[in-house]
PDB file of N, CA and C in Angstrom:
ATOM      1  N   UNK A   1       0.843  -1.186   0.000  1.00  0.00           N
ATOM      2  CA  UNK A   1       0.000   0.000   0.000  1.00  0.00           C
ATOM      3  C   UNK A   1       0.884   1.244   0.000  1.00  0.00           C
ATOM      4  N   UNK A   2       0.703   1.937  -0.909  1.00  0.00           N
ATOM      5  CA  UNK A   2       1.010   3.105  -0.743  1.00  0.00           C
ATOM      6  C   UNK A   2       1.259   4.229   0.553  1.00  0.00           C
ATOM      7  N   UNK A   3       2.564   4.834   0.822  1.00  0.00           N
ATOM      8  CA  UNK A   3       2.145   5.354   1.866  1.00  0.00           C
ATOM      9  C   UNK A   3       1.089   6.770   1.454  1.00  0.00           C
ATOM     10  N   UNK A   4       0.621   7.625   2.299  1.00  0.00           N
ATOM     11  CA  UNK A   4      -0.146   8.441   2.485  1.00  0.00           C
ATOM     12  C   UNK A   4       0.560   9.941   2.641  1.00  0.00           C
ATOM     13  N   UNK A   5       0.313  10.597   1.727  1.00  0.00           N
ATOM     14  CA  UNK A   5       1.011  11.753   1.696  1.00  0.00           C
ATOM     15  C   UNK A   5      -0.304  13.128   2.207  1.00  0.00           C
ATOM     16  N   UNK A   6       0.022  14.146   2.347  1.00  0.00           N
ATOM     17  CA  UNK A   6      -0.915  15.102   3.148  1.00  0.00           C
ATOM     18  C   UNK A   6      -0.944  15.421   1.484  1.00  0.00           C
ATOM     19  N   UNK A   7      -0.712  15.592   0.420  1.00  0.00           N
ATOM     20  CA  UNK A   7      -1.120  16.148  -0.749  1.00  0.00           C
ATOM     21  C   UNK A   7      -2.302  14.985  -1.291  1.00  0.00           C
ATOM     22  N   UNK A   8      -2.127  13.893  -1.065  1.00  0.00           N
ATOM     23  CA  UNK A   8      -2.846  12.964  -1.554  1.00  0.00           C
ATOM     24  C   UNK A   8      -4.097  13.291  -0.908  1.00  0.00           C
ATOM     25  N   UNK A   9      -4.258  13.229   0.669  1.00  0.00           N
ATOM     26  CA  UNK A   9      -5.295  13.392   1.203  1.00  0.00           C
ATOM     27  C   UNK A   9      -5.986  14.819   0.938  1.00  0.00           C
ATOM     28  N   UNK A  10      -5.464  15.889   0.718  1.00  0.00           N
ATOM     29  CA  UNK A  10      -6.073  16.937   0.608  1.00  0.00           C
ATOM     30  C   UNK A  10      -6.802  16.766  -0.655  1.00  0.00           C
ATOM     31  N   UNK A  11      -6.280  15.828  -2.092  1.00  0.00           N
ATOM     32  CA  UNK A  11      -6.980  15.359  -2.826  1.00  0.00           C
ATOM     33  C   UNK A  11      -8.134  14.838  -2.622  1.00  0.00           C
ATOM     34  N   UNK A  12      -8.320  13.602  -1.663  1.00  0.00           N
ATOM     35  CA  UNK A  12      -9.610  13.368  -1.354  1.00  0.00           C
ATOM     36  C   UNK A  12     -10.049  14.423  -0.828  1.00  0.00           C
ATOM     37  N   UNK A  13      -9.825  14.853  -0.396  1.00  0.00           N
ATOM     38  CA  UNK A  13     -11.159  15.809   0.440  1.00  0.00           C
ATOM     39  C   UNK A  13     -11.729  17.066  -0.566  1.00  0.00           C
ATOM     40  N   UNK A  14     -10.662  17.623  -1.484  1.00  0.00           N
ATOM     41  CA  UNK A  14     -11.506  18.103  -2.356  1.00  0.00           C
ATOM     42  C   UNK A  14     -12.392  17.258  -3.046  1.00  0.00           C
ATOM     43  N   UNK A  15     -12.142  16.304  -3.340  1.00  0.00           N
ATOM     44  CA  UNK A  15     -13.365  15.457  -3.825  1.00  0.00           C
ATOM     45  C   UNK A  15     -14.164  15.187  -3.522  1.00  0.00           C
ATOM     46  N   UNK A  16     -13.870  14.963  -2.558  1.00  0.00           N
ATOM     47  CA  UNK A  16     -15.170  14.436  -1.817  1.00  0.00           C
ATOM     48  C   UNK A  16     -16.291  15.833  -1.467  1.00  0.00           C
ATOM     49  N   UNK A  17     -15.422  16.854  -0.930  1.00  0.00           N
ATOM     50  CA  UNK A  17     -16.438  18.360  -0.935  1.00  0.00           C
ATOM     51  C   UNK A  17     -16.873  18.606  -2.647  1.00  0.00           C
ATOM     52  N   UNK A  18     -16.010  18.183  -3.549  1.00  0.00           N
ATOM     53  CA  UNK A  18     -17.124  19.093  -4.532  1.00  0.00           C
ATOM     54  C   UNK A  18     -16.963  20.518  -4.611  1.00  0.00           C
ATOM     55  N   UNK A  19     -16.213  21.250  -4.254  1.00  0.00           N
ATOM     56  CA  UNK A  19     -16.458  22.920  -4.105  1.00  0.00           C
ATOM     57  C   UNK A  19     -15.008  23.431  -3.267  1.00  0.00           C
ATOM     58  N   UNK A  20     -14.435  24.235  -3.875  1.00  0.00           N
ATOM     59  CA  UNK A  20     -13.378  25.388  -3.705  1.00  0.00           C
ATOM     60  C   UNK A  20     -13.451  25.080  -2.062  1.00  0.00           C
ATOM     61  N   UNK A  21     -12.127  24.812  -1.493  1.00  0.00           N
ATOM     62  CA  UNK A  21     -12.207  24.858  -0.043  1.00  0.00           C
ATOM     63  C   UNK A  21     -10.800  25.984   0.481  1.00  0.00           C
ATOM     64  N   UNK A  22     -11.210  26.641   1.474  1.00  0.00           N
ATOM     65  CA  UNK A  22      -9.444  27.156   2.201  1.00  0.00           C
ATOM     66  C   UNK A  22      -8.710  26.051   2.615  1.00  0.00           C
ATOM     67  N   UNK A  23      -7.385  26.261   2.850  1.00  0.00           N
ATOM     68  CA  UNK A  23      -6.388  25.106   3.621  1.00  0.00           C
ATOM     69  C   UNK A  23      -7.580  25.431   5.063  1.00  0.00           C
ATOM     70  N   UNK A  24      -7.523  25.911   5.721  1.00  0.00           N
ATOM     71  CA  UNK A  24      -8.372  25.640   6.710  1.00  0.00           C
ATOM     72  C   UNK A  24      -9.441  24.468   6.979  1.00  0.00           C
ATOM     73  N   UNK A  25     -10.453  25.034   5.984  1.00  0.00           N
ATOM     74  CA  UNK A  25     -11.506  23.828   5.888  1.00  0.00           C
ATOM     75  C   UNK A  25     -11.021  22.871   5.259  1.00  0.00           C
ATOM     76  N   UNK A  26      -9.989  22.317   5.028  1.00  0.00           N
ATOM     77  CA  UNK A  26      -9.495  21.274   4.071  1.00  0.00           C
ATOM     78  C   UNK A  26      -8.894  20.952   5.746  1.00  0.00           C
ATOM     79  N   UNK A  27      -8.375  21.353   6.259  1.00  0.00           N
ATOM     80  CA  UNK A  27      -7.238  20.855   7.344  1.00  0.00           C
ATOM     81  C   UNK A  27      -8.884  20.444   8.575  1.00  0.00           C
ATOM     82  N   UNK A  28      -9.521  20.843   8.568  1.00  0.00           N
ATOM     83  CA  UNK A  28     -10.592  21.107   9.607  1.00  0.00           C
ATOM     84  C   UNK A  28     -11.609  19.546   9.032  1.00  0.00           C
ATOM     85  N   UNK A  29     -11.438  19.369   7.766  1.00  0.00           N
ATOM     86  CA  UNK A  29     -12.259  18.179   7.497  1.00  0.00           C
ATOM     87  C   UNK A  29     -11.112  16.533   7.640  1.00  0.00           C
ATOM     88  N   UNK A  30      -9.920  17.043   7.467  1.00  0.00           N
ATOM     89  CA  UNK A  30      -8.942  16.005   7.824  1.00  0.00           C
ATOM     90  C   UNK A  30      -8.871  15.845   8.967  1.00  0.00           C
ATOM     91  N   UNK A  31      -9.252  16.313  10.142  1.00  0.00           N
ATOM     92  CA  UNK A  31      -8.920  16.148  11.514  1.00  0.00           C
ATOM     93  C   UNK A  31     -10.611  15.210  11.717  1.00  0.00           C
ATOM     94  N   UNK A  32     -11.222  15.876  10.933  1.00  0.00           N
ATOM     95  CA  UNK A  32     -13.040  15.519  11.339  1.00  0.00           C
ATOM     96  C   UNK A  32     -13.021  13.706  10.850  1.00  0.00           C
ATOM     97  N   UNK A  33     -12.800  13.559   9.890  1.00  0.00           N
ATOM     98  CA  UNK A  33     -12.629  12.212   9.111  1.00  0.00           C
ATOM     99  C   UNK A  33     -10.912  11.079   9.608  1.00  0.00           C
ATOM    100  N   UNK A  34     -10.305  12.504  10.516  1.00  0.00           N
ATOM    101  CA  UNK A  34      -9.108  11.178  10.730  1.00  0.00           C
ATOM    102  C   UNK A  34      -8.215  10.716   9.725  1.00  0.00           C
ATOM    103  N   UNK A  35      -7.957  11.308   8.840  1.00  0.00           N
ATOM    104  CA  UNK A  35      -7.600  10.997   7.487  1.00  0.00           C
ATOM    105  C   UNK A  35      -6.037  11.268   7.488  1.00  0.00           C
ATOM    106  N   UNK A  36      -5.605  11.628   8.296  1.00  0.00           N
ATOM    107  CA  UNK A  36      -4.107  12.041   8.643  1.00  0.00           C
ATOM    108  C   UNK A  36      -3.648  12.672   9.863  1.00  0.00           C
ATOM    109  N   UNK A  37      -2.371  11.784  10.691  1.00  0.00           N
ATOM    110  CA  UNK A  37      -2.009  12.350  11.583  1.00  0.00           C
ATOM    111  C   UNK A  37      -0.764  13.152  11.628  1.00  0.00           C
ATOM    112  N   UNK A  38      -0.840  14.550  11.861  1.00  0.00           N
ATOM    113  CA  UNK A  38       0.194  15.804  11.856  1.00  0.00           C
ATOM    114  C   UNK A  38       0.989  15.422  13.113  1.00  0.00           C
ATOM    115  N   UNK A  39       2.348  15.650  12.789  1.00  0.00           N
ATOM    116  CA  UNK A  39       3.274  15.789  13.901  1.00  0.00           C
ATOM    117  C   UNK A  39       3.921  17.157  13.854  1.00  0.00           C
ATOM    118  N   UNK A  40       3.356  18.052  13.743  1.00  0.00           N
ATOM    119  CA  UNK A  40       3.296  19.650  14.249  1.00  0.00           C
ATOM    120  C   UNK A  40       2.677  20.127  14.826  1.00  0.00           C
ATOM    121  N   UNK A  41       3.575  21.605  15.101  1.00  0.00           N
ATOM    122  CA  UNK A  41       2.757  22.653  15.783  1.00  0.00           C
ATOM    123  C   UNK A  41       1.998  23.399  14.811  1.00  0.00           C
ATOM    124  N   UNK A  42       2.043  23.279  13.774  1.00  0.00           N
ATOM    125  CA  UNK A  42       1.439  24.276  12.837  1.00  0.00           C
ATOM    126  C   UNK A  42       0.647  23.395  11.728  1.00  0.00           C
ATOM    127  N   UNK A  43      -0.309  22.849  12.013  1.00  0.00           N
ATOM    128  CA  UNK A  43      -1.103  21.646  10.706  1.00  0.00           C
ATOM    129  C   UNK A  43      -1.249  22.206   9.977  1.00  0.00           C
ATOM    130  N   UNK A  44      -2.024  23.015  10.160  1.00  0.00           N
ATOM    131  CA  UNK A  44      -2.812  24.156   8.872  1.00  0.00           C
ATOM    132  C   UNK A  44      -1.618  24.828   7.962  1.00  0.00           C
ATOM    133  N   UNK A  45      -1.007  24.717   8.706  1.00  0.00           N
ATOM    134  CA  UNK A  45       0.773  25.327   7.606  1.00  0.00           C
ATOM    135  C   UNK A  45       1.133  24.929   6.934  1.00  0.00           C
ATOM    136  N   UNK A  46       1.083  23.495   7.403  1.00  0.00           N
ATOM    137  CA  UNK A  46       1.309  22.078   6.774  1.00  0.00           C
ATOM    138  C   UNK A  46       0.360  21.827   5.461  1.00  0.00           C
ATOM    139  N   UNK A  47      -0.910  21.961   5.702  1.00  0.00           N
ATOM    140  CA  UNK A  47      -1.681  22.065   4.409  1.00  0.00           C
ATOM    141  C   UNK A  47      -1.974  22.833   3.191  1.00  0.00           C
ATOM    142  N   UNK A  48      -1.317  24.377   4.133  1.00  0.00           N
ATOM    143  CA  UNK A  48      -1.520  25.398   3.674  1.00  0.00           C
ATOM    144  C   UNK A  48      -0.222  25.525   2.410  1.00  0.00           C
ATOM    145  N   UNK A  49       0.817  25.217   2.963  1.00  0.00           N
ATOM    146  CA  UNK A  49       2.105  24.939   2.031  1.00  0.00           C
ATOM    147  C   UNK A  49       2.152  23.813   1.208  1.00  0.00           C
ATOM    148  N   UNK A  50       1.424  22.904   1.308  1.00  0.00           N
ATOM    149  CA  UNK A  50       0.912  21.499   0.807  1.00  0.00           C
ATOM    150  C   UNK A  50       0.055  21.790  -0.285  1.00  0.00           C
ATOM    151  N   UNK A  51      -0.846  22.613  -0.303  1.00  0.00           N
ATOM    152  CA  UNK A  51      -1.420  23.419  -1.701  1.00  0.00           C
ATOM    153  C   UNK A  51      -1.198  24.093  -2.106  1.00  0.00           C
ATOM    154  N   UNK A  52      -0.284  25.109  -1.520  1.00  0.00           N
ATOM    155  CA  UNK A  52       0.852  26.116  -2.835  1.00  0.00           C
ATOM    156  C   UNK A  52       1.432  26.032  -3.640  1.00  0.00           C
ATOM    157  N   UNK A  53       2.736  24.586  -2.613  1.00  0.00           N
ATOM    158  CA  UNK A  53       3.287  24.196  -3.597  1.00  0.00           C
ATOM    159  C   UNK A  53       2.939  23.135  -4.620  1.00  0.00           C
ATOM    160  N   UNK A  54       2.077  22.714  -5.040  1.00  0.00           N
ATOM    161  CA  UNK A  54       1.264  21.980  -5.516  1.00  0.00           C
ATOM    162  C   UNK A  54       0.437  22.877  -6.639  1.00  0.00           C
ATOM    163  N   UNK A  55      -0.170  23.842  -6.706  1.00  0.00           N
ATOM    164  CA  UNK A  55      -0.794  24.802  -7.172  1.00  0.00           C
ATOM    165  C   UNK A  55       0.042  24.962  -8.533  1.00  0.00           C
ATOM    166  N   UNK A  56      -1.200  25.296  -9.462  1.00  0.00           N
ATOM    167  CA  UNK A  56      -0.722  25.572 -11.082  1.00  0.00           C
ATOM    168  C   UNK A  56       0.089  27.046 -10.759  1.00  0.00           C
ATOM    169  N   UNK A  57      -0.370  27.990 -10.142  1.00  0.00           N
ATOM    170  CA  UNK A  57      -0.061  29.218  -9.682  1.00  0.00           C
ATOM    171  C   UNK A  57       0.973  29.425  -9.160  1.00  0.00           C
ATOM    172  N   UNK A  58       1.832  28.410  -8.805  1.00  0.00           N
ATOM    173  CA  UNK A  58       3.073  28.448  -8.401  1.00  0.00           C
ATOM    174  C   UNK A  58       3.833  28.214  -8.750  1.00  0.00           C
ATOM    175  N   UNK A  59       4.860  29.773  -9.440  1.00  0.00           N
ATOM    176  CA  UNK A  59       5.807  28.925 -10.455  1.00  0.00           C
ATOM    177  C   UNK A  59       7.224  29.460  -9.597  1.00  0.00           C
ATOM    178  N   UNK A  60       7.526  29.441  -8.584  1.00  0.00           N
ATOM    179  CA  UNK A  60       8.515  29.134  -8.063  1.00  0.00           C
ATOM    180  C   UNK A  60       9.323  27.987  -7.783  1.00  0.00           C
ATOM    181  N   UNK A  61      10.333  27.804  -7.769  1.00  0.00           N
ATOM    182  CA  UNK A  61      11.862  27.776  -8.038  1.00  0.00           C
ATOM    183  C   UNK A  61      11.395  26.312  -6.696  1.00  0.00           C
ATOM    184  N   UNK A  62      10.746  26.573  -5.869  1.00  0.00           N
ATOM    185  CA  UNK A  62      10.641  25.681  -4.554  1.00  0.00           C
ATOM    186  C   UNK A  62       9.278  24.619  -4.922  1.00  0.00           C
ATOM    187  N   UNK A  63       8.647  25.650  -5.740  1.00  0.00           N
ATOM    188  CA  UNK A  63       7.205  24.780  -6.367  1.00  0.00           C
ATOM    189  C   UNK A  63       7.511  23.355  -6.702  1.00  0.00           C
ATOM    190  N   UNK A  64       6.462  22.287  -6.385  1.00  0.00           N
ATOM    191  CA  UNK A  64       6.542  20.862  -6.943  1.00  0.00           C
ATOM    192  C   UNK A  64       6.074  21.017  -8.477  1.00  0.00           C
ATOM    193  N   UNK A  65       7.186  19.914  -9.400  1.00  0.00           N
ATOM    194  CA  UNK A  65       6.321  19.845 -10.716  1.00  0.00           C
ATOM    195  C   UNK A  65       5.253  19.716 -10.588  1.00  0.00           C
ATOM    196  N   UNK A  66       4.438  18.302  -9.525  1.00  0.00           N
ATOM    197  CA  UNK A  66       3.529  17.862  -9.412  1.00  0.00           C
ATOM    198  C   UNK A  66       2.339  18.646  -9.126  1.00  0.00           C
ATOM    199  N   UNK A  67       1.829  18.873 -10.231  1.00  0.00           N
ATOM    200  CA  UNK A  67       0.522  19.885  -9.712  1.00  0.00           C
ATOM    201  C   UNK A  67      -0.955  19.211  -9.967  1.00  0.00           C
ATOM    202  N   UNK A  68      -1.449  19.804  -8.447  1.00  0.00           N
ATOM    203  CA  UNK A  68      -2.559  18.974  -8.325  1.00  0.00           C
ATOM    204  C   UNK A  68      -4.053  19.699  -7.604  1.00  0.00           C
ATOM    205  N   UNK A  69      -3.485  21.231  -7.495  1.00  0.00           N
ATOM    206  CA  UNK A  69      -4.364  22.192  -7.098  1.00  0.00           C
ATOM    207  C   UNK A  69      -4.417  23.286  -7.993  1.00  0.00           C
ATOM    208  N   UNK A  70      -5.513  23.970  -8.008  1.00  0.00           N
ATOM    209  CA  UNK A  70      -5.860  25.017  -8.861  1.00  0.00           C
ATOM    210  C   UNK A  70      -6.363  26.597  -7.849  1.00  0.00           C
ATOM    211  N   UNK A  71      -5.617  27.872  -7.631  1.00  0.00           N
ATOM    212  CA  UNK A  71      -5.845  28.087  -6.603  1.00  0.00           C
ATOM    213  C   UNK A  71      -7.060  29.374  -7.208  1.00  0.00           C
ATOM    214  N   UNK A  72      -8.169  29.929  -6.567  1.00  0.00           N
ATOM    215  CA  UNK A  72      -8.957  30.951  -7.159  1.00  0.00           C
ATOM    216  C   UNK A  72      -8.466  32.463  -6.598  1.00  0.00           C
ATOM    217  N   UNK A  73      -8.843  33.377  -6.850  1.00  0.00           N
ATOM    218  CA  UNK A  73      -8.149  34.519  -6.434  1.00  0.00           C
ATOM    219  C   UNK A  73      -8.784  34.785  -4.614  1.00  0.00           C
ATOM    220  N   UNK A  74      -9.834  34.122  -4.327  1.00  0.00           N
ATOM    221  CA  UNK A  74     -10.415  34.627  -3.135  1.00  0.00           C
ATOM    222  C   UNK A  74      -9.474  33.488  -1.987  1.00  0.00           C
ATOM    223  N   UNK A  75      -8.412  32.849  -2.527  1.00  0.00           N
ATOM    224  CA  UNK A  75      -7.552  31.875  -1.315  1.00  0.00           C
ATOM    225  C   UNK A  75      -7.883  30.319  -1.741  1.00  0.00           C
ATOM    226  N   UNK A  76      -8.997  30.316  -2.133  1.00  0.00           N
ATOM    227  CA  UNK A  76      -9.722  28.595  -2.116  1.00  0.00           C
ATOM    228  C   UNK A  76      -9.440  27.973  -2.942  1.00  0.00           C
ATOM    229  N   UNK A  77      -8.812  26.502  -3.043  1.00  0.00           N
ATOM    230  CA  UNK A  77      -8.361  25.830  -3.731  1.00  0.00           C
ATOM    231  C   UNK A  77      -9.457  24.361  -4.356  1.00  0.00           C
ATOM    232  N   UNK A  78      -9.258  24.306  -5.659  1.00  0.00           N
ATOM    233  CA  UNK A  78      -9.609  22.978  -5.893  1.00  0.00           C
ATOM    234  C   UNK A  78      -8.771  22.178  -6.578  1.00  0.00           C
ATOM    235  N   UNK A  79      -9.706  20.961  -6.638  1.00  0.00           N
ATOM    236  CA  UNK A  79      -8.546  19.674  -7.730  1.00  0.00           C
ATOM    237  C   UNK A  79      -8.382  20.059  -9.136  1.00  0.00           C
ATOM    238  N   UNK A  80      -7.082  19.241  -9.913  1.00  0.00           N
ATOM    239  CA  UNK A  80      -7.312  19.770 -11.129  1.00  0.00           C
ATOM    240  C   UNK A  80      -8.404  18.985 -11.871  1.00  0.00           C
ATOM    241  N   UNK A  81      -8.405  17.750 -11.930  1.00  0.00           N
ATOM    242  CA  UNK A  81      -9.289  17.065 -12.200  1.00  0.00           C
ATOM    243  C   UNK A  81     -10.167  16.632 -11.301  1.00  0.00           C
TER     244      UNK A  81
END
């Protein structure tokens, strides 16, 4: 089995919502469902940097090729597919 990455899971959960979420409510439905356990002080940082760098919108130098978020101008992110 695959291990479980916090980008993967933030995948499900946009899916599963259906609709533009903040890292917040994305981090707030992973704690609700159990879907990943954070070993920080800062989770939401963790998610929050987890969809940046991930993001078509991010074309920095630190950015992952792997893009798998689409970010809207009001903060909220969805899947690409």
């Amino acid at each position: 089995m695959a291990k479980k990455t916090v980008g993967s899971v933030i995948t499900k959960v946009l899916s599963a919502a259906d609709r533009p979420m903040t890292p917040q409510e994305v981090y707030d439905e992973i704690v609700a469902k159990n879907l990943y356990e954070f070993n920080s002080k800062s989770p939401v940082g963790i998610v929050r940097n987890a969809m940046s760098r991930h993001s078509v919108q991010n074309t920095h130098t630190c950015a992952s090729k792997n893009k798998l978020f689409s970010q809207s101008s009001d903060g909220r992110y969805k899947n690409l597919n």
